[in-house]
C-alpha atoms as a PDB file:
ATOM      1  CA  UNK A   1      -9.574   1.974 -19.395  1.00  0.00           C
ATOM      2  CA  UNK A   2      -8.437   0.522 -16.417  1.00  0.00           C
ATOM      3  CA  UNK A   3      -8.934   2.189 -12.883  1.00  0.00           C
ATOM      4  CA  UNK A   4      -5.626   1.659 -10.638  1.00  0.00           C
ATOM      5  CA  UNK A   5      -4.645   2.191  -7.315  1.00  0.00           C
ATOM      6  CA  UNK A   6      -1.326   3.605  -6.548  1.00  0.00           C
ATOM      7  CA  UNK A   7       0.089   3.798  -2.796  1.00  0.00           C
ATOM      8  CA  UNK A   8       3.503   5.946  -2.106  1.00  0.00           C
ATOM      9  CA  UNK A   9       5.983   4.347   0.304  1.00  0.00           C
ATOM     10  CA  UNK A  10       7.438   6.341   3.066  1.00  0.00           C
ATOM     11  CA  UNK A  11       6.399   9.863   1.987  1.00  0.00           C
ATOM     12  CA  UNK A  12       5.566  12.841   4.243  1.00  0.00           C
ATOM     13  CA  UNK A  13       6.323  10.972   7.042  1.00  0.00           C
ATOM     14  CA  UNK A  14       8.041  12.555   9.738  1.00  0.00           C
ATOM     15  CA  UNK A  15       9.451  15.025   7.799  1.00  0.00           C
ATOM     16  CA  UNK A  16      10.769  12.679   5.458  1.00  0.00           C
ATOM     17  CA  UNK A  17      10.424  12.497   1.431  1.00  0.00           C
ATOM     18  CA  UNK A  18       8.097  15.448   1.437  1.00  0.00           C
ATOM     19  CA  UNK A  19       5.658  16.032  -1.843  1.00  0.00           C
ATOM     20  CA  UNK A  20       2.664  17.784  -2.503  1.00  0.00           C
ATOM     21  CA  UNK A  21       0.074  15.531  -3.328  1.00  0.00           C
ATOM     22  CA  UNK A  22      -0.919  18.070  -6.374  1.00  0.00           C
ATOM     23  CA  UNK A  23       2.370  17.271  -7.811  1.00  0.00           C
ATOM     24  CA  UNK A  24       1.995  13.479  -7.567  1.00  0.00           C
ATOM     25  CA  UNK A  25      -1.749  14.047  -9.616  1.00  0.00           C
ATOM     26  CA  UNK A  26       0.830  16.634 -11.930  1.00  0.00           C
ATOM     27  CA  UNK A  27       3.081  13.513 -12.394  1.00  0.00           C
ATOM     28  CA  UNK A  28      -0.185  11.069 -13.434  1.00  0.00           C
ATOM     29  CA  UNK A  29      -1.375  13.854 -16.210  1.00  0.00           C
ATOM     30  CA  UNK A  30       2.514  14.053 -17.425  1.00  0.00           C
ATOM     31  CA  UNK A  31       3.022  10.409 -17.623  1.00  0.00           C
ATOM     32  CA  UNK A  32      -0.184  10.007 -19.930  1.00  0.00           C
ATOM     33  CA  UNK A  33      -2.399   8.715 -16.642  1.00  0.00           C
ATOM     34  CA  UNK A  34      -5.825   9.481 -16.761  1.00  0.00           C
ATOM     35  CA  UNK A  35      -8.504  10.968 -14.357  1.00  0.00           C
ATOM     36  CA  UNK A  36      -5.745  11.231 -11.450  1.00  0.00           C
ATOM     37  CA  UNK A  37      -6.932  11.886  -7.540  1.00  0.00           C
ATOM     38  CA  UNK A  38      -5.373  11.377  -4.521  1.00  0.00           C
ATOM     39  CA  UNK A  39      -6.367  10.805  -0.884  1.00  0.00           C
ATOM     40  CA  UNK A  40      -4.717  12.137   1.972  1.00  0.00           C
ATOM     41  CA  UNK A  41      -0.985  13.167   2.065  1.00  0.00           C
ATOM     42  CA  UNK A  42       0.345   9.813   2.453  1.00  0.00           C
ATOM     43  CA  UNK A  43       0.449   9.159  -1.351  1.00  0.00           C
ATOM     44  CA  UNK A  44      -2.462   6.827  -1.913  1.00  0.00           C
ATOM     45  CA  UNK A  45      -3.686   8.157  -5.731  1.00  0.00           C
ATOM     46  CA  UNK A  46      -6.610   6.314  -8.338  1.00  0.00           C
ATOM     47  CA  UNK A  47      -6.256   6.682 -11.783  1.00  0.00           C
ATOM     48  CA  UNK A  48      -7.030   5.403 -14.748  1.00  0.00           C
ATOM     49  CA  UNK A  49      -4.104   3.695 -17.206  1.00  0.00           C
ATOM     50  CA  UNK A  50      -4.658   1.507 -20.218  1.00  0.00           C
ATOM     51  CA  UNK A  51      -3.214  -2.124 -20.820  1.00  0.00           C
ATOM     52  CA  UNK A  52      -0.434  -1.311 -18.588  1.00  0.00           C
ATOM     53  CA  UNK A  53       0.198  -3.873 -16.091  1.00  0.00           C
ATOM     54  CA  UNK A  54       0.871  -3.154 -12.212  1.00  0.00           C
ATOM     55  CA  UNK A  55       4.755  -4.006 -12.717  1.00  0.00           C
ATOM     56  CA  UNK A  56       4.595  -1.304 -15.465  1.00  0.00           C
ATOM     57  CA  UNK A  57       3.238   0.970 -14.123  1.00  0.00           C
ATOM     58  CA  UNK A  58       5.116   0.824 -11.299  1.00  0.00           C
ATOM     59  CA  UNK A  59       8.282   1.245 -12.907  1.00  0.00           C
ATOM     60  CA  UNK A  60       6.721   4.094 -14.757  1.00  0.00           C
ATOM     61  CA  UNK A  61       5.886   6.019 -11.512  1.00  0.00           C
ATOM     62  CA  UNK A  62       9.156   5.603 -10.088  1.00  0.00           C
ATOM     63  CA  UNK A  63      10.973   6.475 -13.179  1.00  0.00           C
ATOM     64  CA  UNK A  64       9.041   9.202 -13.255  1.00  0.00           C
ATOM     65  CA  UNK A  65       9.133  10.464  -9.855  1.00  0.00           C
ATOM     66  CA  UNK A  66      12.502  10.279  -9.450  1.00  0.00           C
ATOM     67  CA  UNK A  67      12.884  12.278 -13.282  1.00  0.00           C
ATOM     68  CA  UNK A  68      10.588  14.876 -12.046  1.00  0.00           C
ATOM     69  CA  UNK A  69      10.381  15.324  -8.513  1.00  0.00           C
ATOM     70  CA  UNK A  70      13.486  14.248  -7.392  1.00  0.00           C
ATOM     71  CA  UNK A  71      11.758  11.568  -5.481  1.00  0.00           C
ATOM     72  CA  UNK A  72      13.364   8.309  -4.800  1.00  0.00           C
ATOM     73  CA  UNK A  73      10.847   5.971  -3.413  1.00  0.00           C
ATOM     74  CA  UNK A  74       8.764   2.588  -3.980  1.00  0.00           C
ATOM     75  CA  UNK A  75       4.986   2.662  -5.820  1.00  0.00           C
ATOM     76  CA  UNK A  76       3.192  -0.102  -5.227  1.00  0.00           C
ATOM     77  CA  UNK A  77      -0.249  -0.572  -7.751  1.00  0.00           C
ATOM     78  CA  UNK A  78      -3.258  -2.559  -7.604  1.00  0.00           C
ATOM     79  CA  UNK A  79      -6.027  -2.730 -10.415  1.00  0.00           C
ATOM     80  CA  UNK A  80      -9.769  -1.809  -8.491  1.00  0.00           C
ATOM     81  CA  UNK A  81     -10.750  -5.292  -9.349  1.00  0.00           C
ATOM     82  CA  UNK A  82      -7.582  -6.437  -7.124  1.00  0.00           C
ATOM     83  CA  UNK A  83      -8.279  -3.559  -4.434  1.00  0.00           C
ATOM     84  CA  UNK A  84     -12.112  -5.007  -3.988  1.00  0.00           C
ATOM     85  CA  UNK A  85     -10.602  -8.649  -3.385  1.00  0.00           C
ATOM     86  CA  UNK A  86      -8.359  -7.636  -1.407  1.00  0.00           C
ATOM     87  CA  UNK A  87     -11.441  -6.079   0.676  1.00  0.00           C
ATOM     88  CA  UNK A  88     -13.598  -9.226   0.356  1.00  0.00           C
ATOM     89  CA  UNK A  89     -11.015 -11.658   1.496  1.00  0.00           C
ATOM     90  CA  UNK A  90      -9.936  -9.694   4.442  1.00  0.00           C
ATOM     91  CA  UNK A  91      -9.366 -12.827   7.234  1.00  0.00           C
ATOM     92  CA  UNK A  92      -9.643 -10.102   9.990  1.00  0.00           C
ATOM     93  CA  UNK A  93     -13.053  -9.433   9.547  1.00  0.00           C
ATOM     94  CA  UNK A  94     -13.966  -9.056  13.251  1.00  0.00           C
ATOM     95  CA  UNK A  95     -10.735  -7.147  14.154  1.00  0.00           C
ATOM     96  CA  UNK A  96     -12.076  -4.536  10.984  1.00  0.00           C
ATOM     97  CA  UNK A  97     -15.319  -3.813  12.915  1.00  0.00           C
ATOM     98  CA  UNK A  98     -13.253  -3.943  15.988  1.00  0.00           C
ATOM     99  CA  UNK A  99     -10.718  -2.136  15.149  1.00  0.00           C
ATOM    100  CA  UNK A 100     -10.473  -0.250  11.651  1.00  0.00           C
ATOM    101  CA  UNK A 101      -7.601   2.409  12.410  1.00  0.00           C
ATOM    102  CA  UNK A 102      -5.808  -0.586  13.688  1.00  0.00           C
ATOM    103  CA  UNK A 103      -6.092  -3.138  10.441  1.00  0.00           C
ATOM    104  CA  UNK A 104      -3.680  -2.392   8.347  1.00  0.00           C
ATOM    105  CA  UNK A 105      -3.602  -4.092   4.375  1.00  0.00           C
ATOM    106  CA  UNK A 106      -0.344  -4.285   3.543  1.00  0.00           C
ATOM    107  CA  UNK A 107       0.850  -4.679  -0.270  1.00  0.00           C
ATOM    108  CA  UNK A 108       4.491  -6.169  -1.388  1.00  0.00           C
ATOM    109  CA  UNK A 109       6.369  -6.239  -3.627  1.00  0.00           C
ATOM    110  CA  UNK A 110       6.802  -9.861  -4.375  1.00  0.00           C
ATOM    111  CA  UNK A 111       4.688 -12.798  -2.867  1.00  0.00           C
ATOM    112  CA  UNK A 112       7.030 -14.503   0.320  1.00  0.00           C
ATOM    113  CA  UNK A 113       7.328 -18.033   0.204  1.00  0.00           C
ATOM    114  CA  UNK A 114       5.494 -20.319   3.101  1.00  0.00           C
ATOM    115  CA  UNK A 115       9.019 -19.946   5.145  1.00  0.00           C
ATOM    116  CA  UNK A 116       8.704 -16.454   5.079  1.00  0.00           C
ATOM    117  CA  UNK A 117       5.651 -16.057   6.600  1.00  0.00           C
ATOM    118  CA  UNK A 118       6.200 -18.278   9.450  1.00  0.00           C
ATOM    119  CA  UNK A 119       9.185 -16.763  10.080  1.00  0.00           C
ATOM    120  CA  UNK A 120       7.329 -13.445  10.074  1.00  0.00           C
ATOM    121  CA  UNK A 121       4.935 -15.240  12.568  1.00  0.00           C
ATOM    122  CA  UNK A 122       7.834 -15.989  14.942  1.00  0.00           C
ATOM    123  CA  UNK A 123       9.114 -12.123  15.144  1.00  0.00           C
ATOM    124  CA  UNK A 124       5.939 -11.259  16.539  1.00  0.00           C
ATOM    125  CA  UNK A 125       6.466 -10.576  20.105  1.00  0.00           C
ATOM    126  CA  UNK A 126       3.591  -8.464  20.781  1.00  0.00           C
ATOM    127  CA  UNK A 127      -0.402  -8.860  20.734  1.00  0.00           C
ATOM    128  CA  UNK A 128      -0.366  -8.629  16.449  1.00  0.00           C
ATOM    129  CA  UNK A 129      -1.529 -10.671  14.111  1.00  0.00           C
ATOM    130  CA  UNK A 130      -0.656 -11.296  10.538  1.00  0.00           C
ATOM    131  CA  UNK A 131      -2.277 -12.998   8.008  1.00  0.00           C
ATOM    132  CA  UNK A 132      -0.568 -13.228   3.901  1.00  0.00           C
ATOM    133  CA  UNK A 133      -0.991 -14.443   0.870  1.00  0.00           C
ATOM    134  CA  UNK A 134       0.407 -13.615  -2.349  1.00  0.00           C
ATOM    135  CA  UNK A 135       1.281  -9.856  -2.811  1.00  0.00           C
ATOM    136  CA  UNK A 136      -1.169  -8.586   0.353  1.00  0.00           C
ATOM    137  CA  UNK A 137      -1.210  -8.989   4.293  1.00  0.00           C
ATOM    138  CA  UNK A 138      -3.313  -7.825   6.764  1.00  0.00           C
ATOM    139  CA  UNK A 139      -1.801  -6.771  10.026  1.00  0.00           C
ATOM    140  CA  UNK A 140      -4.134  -6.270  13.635  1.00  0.00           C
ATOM    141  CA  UNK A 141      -1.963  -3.936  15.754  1.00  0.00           C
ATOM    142  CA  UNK A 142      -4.158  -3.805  18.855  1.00  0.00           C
ATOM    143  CA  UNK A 143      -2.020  -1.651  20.425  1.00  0.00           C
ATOM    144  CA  UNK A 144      -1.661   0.305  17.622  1.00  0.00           C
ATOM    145  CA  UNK A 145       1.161   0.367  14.958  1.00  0.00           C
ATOM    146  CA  UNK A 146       3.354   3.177  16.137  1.00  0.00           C
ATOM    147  CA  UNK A 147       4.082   1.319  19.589  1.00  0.00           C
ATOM    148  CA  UNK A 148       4.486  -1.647  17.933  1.00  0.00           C
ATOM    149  CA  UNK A 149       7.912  -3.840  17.571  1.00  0.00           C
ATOM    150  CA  UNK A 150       6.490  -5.016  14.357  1.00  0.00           C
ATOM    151  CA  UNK A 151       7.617  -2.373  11.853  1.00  0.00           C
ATOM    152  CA  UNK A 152       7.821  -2.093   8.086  1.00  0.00           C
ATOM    153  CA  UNK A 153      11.717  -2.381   8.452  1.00  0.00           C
ATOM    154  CA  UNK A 154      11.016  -5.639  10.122  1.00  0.00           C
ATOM    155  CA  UNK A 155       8.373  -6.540   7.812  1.00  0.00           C
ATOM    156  CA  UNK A 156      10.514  -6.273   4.843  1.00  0.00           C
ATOM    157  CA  UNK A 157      13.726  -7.884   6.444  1.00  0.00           C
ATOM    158  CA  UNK A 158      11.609 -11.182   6.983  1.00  0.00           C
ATOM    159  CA  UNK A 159       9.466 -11.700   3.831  1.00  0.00           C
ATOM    160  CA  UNK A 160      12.309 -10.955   2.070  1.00  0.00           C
ATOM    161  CA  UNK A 161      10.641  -8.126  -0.060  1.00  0.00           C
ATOM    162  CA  UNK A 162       9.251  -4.750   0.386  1.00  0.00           C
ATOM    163  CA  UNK A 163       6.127  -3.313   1.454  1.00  0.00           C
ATOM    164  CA  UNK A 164       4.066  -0.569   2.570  1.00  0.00           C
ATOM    165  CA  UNK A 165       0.533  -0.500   4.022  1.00  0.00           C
ATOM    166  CA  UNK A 166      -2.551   1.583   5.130  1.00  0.00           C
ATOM    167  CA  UNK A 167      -5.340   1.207   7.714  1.00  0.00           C
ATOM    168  CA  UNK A 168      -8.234  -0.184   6.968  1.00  0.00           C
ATOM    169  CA  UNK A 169     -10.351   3.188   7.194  1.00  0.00           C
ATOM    170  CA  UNK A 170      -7.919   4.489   4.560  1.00  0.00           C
ATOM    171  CA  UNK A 171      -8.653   1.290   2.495  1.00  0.00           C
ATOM    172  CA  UNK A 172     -12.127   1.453   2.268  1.00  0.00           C
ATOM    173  CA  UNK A 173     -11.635   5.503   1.368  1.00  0.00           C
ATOM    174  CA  UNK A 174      -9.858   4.558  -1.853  1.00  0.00           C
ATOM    175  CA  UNK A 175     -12.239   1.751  -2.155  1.00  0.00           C
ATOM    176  CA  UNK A 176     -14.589   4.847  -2.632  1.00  0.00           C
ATOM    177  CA  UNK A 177     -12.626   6.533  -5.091  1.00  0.00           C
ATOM    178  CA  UNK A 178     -12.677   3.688  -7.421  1.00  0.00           C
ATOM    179  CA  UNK A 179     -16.175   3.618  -7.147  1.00  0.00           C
ATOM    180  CA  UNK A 180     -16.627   0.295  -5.476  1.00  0.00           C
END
């Protein structure tokens, strides 16, 4: 069986979409999701899920979210294989030692086109630093994220697509849940 990563959008933040994480792991068992954990209380969960792919089983957590918690968010899933490349090819490698709490991975949705991204490069009008490919970015908020003018909202308005992200501590944590 697979192992799969799992990271909540937008939940318990601020007061905002509130779940128990023990209800989330509930939802993995119900859905026929194996071995569930989670990590913190910002919705980052590992499990383990069969042939499924990540487009699957993201429509499968969302269905069933909003069917049995009356949440209404995004799920965005990563195999462990795809979690430990995204680790390896981190371009930021410095700005990780440097910095951890201030990397941030982020995943989307769907993969911007080369316009996107350099129009994501000209919003920046602060001291961060983005670098994409594909479904995965990694951000360097020196000043740190929550003073920052470059915000999710922002993030998704440019590339055109929706994401959601964690720092790299937080990364490597559920790097460590997988087992890698």
């Amino acid at each position: 069986m697979t192992t799969h990563i799992a990271l909540v959008r937008g939940i318990n933040v601020g007061g905002n979409k509130q779940v128990a994480m023990a209800d989330l792991r509930q939802l993995l068992a119900a859905l026929g999701l194996a071995d569930g954990q989670s990590l913190l209380q910002s919705g980052n969960l590992v499990f383990r899920g069969g042939a499924r792919s990540n487009d699957e089983l993201e429509r499968l957590l969302e269905a069933g979210a909003r069917a049995r918690l009356g949440l209404e968010t995004e799920f965005f899933v990563r195999t462990a294989a795809e979690w430990r490349a995204i680790i390896a090819g981190n371009p930021l490698r410095d700005e990780a030692k440097r910095g951890p709490g201030y990397l941030h991975v982020l995943l989307l949705k769907d993969g911007p086109a080369a316009k996107e991204w350099k129009a994501l490069d000209a919003a920046i009008v602060g001291r961060e630093v983005v670098r994409g490919r594909g479904t995965h970015a990694y951000a360097f908020y020196p000043d740190g994220a929550g003073r920052s003018r470059l915000t999710t909202a922002l993030i998704d308005r440019t590339l055109r697509t929706r994401v959601t992200g964690r720092n790299w501590n937080t990364v490597q944590r559920i790097a460590a849940l997988t087992g890698a």
